[in-house]
Protein backbone atom coordinates (compact mmCIF):
# COMPACT_ATOMS: atom_id res chain seq x y z
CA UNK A 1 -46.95 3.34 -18.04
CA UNK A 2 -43.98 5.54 -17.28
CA UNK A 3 -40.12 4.67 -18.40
CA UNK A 4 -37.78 6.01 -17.07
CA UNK A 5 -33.72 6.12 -19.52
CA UNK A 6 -31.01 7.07 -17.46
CA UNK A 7 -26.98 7.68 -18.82
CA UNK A 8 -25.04 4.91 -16.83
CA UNK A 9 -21.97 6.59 -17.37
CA UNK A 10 -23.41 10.22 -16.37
CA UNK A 11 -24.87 8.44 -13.66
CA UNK A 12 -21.85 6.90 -12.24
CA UNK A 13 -19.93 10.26 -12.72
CA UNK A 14 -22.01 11.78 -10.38
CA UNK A 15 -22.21 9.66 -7.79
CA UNK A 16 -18.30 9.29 -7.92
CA UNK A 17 -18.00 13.21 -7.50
CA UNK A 18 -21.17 12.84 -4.07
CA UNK A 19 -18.45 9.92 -3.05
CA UNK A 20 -15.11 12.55 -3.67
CA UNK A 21 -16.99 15.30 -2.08
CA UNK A 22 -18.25 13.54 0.85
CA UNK A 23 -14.47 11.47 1.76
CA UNK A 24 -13.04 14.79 1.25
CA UNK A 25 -15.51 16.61 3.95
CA UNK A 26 -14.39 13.10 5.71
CA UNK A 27 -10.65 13.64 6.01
CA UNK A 28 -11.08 17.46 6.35
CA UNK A 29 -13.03 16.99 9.55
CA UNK A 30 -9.65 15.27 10.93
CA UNK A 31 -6.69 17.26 11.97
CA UNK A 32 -4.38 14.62 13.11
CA UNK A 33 -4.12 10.47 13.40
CA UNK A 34 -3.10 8.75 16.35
CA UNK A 35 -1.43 5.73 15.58
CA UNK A 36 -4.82 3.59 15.96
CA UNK A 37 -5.81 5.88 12.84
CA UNK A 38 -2.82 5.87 10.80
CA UNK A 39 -3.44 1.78 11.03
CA UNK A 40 -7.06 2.13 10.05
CA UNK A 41 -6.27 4.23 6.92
CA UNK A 42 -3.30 2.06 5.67
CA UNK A 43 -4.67 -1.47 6.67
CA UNK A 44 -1.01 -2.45 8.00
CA UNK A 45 0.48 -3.31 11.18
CA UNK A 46 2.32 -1.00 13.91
CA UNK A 47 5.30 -2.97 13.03
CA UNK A 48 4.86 -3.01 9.72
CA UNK A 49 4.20 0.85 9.43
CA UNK A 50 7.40 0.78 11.47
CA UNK A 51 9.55 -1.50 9.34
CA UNK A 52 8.12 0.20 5.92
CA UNK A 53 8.03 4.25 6.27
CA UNK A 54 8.08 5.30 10.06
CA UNK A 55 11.43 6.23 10.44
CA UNK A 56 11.40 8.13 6.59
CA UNK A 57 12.99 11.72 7.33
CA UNK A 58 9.71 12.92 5.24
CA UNK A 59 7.08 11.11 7.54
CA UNK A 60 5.52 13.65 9.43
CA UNK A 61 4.91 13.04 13.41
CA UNK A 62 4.92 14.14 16.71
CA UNK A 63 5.23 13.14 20.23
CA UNK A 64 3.04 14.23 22.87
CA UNK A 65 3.50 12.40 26.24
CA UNK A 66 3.79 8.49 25.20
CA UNK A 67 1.35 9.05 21.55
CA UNK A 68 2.53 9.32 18.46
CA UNK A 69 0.53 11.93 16.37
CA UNK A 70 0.37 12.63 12.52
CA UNK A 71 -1.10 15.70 10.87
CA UNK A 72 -3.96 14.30 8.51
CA UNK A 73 -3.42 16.16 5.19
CA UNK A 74 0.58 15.81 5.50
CA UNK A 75 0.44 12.50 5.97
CA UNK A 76 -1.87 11.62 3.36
CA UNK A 77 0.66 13.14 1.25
CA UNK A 78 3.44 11.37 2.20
CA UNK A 79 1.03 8.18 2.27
CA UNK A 80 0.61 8.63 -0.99
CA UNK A 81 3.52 10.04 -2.35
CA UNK A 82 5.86 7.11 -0.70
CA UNK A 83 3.12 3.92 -2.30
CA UNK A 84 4.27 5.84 -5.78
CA UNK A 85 7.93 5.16 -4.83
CA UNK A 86 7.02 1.37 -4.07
């Protein structure tokens, strides 16, 4: 008969730090969000991305043709740094 004793804790460490590595591979792969994107990632509305942070001086975007786009890493910044504010 074999056992087999693992450390839950080291054991969920490391698969949280797989998880980190692999999300941040993820977002790395992406150098902008269209707007379909940006309301995948923040599970809100295109009016309620409008009526919430949009129009913030800080939000990064540009405007090619009709599309809105948003660099990836700056805008997970500002995501994140603007939910803080909340």
């Amino acid at each position: 008969m074999v056992q087999v004793k693992l450390d839950e804790q080291q054991l969920r460490q490391l698969c949280q730090e797989q998880i980190g590595m692999l999300l941040k591979e993820y977002d790395a792969d992406l150098v902008y969000w269209d707007a379909a994107e940006l309301m995948r990632r923040t599970q809100m509305s295109w009016n309620t991305i409008q009526d919430r942070f949009f129009f913030d001086s800080r939000m990064p975007k540009h405007k090619l043709g009709g599309k809105w786009y948003f660099p990836a890493r700056k805008t997970r910044e500002f995501l994140e740094t603007w939910l803080a504010e909340q």
